[in-house]
C-alpha atoms as a PDB file:
ATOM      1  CA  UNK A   1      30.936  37.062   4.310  1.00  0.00           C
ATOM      2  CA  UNK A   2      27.419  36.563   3.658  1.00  0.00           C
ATOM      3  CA  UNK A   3      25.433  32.981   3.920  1.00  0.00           C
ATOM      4  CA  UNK A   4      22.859  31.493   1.127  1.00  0.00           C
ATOM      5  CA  UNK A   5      19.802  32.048   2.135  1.00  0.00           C
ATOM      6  CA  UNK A   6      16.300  31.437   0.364  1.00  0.00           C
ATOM      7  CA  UNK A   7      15.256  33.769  -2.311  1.00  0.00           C
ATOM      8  CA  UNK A   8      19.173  33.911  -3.084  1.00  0.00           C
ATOM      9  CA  UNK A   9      20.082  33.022  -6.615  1.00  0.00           C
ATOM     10  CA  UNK A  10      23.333  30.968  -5.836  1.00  0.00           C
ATOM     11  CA  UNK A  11      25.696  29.501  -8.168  1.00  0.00           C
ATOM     12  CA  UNK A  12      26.851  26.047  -7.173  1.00  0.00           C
ATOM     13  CA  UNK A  13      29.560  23.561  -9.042  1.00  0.00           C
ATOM     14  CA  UNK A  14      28.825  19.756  -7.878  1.00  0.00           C
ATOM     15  CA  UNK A  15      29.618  16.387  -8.218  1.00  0.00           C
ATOM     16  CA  UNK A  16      27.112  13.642  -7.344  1.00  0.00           C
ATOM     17  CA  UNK A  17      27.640  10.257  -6.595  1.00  0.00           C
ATOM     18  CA  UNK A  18      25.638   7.163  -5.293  1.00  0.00           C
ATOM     19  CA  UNK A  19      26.088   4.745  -2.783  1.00  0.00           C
ATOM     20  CA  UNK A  20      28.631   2.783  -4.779  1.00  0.00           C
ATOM     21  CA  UNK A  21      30.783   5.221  -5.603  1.00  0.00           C
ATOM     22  CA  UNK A  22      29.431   5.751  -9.182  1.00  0.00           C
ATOM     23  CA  UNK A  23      28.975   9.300 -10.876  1.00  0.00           C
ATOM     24  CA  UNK A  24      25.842  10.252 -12.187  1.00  0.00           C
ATOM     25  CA  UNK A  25      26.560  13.685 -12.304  1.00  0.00           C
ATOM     26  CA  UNK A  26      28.751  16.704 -12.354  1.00  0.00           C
ATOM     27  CA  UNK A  27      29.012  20.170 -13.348  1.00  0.00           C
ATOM     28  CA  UNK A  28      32.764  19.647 -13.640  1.00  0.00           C
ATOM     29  CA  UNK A  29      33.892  21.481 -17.489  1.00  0.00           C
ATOM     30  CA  UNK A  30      30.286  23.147 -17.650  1.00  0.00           C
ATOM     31  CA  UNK A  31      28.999  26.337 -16.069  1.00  0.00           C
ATOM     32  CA  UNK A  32      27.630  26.116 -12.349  1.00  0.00           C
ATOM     33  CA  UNK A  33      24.174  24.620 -11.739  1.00  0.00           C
ATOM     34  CA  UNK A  34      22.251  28.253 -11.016  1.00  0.00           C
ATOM     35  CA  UNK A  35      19.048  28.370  -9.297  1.00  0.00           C
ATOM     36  CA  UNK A  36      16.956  30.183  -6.612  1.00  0.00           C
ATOM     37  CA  UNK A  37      17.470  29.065  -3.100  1.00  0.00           C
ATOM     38  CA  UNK A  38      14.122  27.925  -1.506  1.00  0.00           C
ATOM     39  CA  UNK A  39      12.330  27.965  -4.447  1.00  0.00           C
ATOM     40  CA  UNK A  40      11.860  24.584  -5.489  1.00  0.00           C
ATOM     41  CA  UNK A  41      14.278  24.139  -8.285  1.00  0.00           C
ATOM     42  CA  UNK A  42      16.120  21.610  -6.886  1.00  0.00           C
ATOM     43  CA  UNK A  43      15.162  18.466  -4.569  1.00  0.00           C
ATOM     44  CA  UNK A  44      14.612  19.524  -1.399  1.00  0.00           C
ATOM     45  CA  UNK A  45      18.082  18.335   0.507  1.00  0.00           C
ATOM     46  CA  UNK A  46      20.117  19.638  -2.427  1.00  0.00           C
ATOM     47  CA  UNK A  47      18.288  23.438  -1.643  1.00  0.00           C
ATOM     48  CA  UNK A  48      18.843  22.724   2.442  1.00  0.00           C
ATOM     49  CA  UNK A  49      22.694  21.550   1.863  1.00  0.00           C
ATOM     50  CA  UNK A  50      23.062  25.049  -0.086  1.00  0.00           C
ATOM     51  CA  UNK A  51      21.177  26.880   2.543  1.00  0.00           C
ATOM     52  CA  UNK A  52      23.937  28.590   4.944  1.00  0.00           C
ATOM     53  CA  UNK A  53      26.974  27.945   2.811  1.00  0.00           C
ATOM     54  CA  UNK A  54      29.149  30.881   2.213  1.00  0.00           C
ATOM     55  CA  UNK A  55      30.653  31.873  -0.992  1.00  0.00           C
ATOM     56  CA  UNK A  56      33.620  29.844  -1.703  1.00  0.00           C
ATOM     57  CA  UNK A  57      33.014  27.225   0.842  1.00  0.00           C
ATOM     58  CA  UNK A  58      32.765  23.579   0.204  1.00  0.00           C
ATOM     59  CA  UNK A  59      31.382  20.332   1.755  1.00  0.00           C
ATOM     60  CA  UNK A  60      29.965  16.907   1.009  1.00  0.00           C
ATOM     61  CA  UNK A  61      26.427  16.099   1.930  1.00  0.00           C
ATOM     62  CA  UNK A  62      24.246  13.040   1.618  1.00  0.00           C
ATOM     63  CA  UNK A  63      20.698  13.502   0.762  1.00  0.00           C
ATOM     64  CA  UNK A  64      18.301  10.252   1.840  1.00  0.00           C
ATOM     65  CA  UNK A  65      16.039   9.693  -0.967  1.00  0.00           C
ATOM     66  CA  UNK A  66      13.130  10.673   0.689  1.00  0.00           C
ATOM     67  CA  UNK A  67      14.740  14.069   0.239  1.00  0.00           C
ATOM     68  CA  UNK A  68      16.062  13.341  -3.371  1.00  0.00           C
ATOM     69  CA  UNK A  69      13.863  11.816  -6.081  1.00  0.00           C
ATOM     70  CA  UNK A  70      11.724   9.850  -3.260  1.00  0.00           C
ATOM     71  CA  UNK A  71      11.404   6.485  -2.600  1.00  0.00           C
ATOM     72  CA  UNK A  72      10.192   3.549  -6.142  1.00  0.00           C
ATOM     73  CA  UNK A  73       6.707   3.940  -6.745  1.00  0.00           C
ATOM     74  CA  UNK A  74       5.025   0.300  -7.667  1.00  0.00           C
ATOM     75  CA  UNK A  75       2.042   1.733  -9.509  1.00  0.00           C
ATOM     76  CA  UNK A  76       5.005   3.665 -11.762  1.00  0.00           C
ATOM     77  CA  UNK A  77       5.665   0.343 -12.709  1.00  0.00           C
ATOM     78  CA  UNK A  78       2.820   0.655 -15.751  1.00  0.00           C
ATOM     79  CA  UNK A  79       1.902  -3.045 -17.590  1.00  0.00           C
ATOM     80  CA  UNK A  80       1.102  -2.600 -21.597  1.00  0.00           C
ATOM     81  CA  UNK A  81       0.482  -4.800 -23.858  1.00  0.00           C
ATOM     82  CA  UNK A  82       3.355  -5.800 -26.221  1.00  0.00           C
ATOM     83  CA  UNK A  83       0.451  -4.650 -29.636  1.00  0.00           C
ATOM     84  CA  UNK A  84       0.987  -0.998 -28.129  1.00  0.00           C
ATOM     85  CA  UNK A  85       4.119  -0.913 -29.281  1.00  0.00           C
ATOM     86  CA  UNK A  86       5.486  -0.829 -33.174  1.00  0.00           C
ATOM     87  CA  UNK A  87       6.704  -4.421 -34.313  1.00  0.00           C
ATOM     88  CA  UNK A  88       9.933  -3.030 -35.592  1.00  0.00           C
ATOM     89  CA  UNK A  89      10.504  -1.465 -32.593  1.00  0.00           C
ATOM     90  CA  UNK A  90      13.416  -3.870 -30.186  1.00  0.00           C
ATOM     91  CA  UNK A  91      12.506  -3.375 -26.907  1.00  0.00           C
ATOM     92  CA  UNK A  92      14.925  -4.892 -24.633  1.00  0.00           C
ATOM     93  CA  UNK A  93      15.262  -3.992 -20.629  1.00  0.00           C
ATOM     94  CA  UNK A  94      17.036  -0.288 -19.953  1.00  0.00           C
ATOM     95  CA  UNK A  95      15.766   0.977 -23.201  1.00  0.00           C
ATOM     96  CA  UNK A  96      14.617   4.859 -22.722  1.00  0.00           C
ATOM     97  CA  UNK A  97      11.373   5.501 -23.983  1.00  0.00           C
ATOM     98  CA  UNK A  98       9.142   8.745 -24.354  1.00  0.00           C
ATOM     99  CA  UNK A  99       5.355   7.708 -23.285  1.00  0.00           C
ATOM    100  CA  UNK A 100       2.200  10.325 -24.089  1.00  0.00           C
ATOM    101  CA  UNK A 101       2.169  12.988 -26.600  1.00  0.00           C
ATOM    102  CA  UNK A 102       3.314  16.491 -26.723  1.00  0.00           C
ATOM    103  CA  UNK A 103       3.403  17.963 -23.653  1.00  0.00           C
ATOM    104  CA  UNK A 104       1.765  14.939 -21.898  1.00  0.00           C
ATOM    105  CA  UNK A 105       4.725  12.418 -23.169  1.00  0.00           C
ATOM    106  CA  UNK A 106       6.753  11.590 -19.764  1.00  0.00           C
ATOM    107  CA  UNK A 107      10.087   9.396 -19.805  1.00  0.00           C
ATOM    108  CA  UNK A 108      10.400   5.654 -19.186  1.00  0.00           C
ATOM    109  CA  UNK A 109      12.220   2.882 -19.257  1.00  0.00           C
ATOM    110  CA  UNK A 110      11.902  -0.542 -20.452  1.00  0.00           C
ATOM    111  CA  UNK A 111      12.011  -2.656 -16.887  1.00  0.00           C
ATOM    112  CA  UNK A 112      10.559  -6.055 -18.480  1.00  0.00           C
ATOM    113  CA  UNK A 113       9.761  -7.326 -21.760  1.00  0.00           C
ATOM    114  CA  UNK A 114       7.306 -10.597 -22.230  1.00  0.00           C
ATOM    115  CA  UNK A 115       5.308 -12.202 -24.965  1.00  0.00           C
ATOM    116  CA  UNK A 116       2.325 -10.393 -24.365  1.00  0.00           C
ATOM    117  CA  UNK A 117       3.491  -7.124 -22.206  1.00  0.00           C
ATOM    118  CA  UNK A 118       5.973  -4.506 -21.555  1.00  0.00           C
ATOM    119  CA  UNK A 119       6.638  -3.427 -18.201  1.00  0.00           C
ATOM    120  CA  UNK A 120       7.774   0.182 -18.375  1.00  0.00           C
ATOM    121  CA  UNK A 121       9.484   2.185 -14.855  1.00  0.00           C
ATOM    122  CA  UNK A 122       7.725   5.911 -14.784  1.00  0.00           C
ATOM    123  CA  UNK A 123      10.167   6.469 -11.639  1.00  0.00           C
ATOM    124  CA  UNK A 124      12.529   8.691 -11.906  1.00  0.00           C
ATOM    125  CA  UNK A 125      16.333   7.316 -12.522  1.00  0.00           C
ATOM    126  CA  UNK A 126      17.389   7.990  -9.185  1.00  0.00           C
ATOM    127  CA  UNK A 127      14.026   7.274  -7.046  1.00  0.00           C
ATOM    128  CA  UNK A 128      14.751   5.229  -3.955  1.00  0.00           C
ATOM    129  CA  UNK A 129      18.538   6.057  -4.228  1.00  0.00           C
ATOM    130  CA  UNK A 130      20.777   8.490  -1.320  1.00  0.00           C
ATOM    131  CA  UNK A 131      22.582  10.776  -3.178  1.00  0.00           C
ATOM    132  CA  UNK A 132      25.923  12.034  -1.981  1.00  0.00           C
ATOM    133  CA  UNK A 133      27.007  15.615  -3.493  1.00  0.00           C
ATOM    134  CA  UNK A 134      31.066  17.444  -3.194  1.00  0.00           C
ATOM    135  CA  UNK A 135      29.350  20.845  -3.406  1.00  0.00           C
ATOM    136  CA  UNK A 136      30.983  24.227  -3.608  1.00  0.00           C
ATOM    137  CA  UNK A 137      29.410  27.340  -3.576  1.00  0.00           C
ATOM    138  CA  UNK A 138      30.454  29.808  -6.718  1.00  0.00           C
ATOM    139  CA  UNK A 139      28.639  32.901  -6.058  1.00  0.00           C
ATOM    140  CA  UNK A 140      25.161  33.735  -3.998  1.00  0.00           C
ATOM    141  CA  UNK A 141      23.406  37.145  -5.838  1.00  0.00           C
END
């Protein structure tokens, strides 16, 4: 039987935990994630865990973050002043924002709120966070 290799398009169910045990994601009850081995669709330890599997196979990896979503970025950590924002609007820490406009709006969250600023996270969700995937490999085409 054949093993993934890049320029494969593979078909790959997965669950993905972190460090405590939590789920923040599965493909359980939805199709397999599909993608093209190598070619940058995926963070980089998620393409070399695939890499080598055989169809049907299965196994449990853990990708460090520098190989995941990378390590927090301080200067994501962006200071604006509370008058940028609506005064209707509640902003209270963990709210999800969309920053920019059109196709330069990028997602955000709400870290801090003050009197006179808003501290909003630019980094993704899961930046500075090992990520521990139950992979099994569907189908490689």
């Amino acid at each position: 039987m054949a093993e993934a290799k890049p320029g494969d398009t593979v078909r790959v169910h997965y669950t993905g935990t972190l460090e405590d045990g939590s789920e923040f994601d599965s493909s359980r009850g939805r199709e397999p994630l599909e993608f093209t081995l190598g070619a940058g669709q995926v963070v980089p330890g998620f393409d070399r865990a695939v890499d080598g599997m055989r169809q049907g196979e299965t196994k449990t990896v853990t990708i460090p973050a520098a190989e995941a979503y990378g390590a927090v970025r301080p200067e994501l950590l962006l200071h604006v002043p509370r008058t940028q924002f609506p005064a209707e609007l509640q902003l209270e820490p963990g709210l999800q924002l969309q920053v920019g406009r059109g196709a330069q709006a990028f997602p955000c969250v709400v870290h801090e709120v003050g009197a006179e600023e808003v501290v909003l996270d630019a980094n993704h969700p899961l930046a500075g966070q090992d990520l521990t995937f139950e992979l099994r490999l569907e189908e490689i085409s």
